[in-house]
N, C-alpha and C. Protein backbone atom coordinates (compact mmCIF):
# COMPACT_ATOMS: atom_id res chain seq x y z
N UNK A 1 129.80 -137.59 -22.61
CA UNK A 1 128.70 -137.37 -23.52
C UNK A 1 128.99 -136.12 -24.35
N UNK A 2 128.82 -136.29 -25.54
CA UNK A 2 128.98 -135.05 -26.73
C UNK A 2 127.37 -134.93 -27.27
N UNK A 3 127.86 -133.61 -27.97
CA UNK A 3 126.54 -133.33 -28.76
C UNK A 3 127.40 -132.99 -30.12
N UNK A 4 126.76 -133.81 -30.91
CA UNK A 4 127.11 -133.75 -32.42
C UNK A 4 126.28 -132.78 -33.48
N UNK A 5 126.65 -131.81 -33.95
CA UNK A 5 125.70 -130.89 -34.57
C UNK A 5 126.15 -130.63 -35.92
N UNK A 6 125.39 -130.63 -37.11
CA UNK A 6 125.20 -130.94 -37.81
C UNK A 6 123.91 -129.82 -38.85
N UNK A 7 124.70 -128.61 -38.76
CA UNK A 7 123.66 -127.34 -38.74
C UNK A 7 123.78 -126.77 -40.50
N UNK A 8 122.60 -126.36 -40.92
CA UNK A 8 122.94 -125.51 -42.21
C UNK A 8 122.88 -126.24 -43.64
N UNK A 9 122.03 -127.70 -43.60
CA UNK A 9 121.80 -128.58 -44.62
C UNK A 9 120.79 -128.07 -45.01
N UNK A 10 121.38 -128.09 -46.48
CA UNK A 10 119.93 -126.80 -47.20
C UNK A 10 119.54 -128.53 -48.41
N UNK A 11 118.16 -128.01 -48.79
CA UNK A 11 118.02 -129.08 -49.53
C UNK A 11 116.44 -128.69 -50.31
N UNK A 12 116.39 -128.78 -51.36
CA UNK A 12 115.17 -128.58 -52.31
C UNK A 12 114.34 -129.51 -52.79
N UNK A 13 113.33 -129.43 -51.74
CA UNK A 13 112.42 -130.36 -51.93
C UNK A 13 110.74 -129.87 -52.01
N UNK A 14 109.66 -130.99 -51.88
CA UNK A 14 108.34 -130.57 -51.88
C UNK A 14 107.33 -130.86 -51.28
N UNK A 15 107.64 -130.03 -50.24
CA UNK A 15 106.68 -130.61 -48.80
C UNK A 15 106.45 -129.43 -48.64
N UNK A 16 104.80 -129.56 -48.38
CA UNK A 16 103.97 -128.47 -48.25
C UNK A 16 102.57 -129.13 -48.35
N UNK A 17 101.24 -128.41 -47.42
CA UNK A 17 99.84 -128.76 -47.59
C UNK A 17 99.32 -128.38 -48.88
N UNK A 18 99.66 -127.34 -49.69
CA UNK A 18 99.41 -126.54 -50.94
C UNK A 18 99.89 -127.86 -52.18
N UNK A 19 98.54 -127.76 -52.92
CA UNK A 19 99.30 -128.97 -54.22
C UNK A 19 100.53 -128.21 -55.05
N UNK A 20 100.85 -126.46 -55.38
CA UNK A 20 101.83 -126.11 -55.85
C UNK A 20 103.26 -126.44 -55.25
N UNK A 21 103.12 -126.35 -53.58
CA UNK A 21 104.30 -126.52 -52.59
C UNK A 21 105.03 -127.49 -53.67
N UNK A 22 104.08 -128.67 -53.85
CA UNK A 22 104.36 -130.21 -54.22
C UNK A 22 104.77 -130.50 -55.72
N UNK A 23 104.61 -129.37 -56.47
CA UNK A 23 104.90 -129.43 -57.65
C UNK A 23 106.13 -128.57 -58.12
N UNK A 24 106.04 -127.36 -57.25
CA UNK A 24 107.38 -126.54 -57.72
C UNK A 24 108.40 -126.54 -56.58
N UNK A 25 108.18 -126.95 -55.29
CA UNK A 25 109.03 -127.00 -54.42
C UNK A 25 109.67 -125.90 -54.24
N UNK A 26 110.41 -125.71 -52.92
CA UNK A 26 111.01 -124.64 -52.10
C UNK A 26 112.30 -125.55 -51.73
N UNK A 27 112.94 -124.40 -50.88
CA UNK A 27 114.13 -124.65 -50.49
C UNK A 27 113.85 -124.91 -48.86
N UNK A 28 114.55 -126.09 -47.84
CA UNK A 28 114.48 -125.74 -46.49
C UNK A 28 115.93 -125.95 -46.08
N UNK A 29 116.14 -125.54 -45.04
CA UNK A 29 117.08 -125.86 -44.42
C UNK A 29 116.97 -126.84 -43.14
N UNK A 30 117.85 -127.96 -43.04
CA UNK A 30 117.38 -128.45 -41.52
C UNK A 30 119.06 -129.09 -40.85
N UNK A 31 119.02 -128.45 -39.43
CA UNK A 31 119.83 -128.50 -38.45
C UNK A 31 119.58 -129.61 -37.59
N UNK A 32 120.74 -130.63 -36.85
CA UNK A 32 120.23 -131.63 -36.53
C UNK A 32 121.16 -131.71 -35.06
N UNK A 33 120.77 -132.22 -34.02
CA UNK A 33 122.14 -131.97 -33.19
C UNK A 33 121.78 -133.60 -32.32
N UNK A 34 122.90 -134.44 -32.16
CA UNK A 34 122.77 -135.70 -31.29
C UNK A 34 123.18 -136.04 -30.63
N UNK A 35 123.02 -136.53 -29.09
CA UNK A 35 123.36 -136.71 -27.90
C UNK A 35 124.50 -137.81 -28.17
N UNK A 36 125.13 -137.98 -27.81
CA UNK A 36 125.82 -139.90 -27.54
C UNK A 36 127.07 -139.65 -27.15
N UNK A 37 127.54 -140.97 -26.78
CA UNK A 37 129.10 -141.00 -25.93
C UNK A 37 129.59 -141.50 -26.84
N UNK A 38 130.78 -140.43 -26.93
CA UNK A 38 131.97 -140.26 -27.76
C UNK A 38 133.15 -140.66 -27.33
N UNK A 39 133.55 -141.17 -26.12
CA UNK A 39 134.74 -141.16 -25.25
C UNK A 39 135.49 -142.22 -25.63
N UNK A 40 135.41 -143.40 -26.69
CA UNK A 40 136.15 -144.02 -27.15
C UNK A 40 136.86 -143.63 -28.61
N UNK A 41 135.94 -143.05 -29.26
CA UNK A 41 136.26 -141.91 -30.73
C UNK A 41 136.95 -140.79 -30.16
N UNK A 42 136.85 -140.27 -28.96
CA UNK A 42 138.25 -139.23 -28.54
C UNK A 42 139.59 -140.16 -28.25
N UNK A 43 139.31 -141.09 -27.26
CA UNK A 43 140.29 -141.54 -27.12
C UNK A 43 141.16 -142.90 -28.39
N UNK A 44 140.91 -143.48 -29.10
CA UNK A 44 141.02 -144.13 -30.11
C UNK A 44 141.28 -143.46 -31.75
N UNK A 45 140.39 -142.25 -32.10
CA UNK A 45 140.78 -142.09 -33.06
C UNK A 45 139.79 -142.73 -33.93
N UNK A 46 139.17 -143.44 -34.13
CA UNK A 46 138.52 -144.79 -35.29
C UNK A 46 136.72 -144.17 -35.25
N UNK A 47 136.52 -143.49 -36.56
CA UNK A 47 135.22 -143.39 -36.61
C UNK A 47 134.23 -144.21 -36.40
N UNK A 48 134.21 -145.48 -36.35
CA UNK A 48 133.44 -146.52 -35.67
C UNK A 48 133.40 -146.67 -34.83
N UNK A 49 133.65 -145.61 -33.24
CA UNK A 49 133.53 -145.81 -32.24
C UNK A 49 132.29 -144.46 -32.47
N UNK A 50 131.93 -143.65 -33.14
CA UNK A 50 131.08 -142.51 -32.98
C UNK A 50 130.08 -142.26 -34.24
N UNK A 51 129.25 -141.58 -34.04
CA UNK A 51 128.24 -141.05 -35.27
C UNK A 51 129.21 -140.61 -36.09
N UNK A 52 128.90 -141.30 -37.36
CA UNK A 52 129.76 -140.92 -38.80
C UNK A 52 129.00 -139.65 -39.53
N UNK A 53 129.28 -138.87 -39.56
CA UNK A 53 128.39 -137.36 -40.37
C UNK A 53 127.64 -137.55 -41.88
N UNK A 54 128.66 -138.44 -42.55
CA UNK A 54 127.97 -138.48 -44.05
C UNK A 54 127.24 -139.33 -43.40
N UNK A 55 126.96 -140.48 -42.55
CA UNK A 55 126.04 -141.46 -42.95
C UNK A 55 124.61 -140.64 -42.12
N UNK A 56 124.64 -139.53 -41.41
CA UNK A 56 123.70 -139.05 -40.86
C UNK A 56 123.27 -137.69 -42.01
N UNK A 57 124.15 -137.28 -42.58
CA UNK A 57 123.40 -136.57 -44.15
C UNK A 57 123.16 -137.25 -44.93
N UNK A 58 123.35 -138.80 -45.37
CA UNK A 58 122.60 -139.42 -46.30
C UNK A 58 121.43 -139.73 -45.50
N UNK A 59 120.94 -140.51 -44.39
CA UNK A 59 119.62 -140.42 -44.00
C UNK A 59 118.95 -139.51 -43.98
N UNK A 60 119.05 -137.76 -44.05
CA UNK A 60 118.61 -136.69 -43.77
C UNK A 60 118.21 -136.66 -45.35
N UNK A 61 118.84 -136.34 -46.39
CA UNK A 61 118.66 -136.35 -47.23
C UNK A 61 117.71 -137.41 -48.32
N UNK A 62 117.99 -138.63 -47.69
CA UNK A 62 117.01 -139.50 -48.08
C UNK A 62 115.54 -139.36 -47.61
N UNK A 63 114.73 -139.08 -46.40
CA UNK A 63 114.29 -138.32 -46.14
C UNK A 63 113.48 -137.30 -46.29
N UNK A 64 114.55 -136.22 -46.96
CA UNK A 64 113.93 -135.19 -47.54
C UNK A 64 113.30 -135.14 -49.16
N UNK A 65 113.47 -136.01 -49.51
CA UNK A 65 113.11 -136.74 -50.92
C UNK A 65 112.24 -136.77 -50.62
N UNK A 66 111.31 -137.87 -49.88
CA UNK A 66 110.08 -138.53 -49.70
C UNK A 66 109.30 -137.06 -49.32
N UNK A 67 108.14 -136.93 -50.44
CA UNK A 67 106.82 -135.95 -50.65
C UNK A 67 106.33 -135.94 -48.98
N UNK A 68 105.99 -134.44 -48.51
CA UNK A 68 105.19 -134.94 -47.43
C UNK A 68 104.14 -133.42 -47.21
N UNK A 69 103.18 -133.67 -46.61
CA UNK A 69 101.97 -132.67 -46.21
C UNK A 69 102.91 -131.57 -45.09
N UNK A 70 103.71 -132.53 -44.28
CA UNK A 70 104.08 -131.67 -43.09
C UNK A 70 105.18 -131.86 -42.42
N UNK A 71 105.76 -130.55 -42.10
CA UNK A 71 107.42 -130.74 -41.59
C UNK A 71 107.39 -131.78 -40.74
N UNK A 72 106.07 -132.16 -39.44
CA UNK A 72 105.85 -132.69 -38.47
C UNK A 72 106.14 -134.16 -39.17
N UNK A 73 106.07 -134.34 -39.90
CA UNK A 73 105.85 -136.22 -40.97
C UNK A 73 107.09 -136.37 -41.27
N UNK A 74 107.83 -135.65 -41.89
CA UNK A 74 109.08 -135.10 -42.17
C UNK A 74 110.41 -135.25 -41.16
N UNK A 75 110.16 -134.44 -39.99
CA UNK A 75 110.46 -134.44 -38.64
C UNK A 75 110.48 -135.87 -38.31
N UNK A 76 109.73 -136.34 -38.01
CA UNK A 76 109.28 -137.61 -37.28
C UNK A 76 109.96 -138.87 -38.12
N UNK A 77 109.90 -138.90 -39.58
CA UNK A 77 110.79 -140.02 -40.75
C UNK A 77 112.17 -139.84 -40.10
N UNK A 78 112.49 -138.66 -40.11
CA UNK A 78 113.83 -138.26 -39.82
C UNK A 78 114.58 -138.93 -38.68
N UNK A 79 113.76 -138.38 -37.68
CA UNK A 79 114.33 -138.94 -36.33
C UNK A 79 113.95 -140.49 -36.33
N UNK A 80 113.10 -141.40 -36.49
CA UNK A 80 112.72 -142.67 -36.53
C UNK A 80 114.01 -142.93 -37.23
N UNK A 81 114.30 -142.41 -38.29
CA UNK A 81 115.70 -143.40 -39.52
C UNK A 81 117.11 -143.13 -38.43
N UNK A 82 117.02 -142.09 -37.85
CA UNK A 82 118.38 -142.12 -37.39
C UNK A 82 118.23 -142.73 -35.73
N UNK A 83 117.64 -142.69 -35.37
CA UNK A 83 117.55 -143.97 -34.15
C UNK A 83 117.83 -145.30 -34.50
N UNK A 84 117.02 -145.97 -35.70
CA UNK A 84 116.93 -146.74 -35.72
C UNK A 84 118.56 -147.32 -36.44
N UNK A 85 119.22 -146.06 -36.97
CA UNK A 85 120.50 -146.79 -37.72
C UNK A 85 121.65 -146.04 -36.42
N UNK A 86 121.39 -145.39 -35.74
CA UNK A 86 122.57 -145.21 -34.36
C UNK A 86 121.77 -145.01 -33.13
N UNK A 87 121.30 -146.65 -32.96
CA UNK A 87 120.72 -146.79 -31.41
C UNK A 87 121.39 -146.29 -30.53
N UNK A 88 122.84 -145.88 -30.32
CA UNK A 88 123.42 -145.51 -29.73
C UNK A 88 122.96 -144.18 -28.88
N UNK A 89 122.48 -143.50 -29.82
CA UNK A 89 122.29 -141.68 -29.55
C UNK A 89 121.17 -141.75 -28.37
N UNK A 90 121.57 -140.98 -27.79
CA UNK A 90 120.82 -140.72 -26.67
C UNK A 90 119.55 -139.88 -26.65
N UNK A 91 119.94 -138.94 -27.37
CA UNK A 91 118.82 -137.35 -27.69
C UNK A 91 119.33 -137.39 -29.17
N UNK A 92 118.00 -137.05 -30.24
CA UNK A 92 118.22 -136.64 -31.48
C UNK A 92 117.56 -135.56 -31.65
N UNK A 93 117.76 -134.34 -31.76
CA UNK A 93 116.79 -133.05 -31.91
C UNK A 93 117.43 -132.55 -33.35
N UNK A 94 116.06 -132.51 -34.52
CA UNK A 94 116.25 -131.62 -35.46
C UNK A 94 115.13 -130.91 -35.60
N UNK A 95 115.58 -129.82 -36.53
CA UNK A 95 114.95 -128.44 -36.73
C UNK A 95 115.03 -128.23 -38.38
N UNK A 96 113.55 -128.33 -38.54
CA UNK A 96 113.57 -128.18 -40.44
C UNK A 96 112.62 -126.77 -40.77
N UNK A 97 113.42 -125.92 -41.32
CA UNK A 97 112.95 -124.60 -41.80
C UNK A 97 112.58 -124.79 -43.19
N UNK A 98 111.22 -124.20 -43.58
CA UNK A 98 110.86 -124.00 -44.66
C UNK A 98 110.74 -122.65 -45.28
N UNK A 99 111.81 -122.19 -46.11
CA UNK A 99 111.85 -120.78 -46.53
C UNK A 99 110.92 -120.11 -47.27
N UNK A 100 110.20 -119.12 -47.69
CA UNK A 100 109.68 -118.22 -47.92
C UNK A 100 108.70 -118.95 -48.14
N UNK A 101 107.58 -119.51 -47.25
CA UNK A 101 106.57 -120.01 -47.23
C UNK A 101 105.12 -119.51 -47.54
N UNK A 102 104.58 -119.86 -48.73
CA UNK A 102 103.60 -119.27 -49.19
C UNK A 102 102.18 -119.06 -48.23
N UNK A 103 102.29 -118.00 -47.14
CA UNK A 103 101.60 -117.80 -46.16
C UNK A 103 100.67 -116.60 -46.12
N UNK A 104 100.82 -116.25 -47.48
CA UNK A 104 100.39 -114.65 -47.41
C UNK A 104 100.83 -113.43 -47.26
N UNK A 105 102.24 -113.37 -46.70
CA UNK A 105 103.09 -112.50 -46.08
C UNK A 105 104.53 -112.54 -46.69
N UNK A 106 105.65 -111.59 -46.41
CA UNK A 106 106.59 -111.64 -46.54
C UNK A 106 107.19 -112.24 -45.54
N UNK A 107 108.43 -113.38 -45.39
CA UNK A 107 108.42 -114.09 -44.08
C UNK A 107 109.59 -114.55 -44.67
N UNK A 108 110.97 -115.12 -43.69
CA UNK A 108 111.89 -115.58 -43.95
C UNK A 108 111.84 -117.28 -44.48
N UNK A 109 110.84 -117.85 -43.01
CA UNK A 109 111.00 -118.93 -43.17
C UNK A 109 109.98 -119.40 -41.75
N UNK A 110 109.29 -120.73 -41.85
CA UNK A 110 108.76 -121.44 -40.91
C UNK A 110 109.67 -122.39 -40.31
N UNK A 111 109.32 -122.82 -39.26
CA UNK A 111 110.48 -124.13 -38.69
C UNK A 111 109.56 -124.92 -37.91
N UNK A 112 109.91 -125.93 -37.56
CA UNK A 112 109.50 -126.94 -36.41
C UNK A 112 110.41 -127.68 -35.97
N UNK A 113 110.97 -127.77 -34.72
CA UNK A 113 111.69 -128.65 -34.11
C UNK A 113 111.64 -129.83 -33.55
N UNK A 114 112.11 -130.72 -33.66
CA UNK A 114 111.23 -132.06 -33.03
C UNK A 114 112.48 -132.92 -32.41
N UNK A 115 111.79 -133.53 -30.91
CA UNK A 115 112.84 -134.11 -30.82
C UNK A 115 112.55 -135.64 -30.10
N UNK A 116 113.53 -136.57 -29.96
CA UNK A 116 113.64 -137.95 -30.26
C UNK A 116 114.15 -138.24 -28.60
């Protein structure tokens, strides 16, 4: 069993409860890491024995397109699309940060982690 990680996908989108979030958008970042057995992709060589990376940043990214109220909605699209396209994975845990979040404060960033 491996864990496939997949950390530091930045992406500009507009998800937020605030109708501005939704109109001018922010930047988040989201980190993704996935359980599954790899032991034929070590031993073989042939990316079709394991999680392919672009096809798990195009679902992430597709995804992050779709408008949403909350990382939690967000979170949850996320992990549903990639189960459902690598039944394989055992554990899917991602983590989507929303940077300088209009909270009142000076603040790096919010996150929520969610996992599958």
């Amino acid at each position: 069993m491996s864990i496939i990680s997949i950390e530091g996908m930045e992406f500009f989108a507009y998800h937020g409860c605030f109708k501005e979030e939704q109109i001018i958008g922010t930047k988040f970042i989201v980190d993704l890491f996935i359980e599954a057995e790899t032991s034929l992709a070590e031993e073989t060589d042939d990316l079709t024995k394991t999680i392919n990376y672009q096809e798990v940043y195009s679902i992430v990214k597709k995804e992050m397109k779709t408008k949403s109220k909350l990382l939690e909605n967000v979170g949850r699209r996320i992990l549903s699309s990639l189960k459902y396209n690598f039944p394989t994975a055992k554990n899917i845990s991602v983590k989507i940060s929303k940077l300088n979040p209009p909270l009142g404060g000076k603040m790096k960033n919010v996150s929520l982690t969610i996992e599958l």
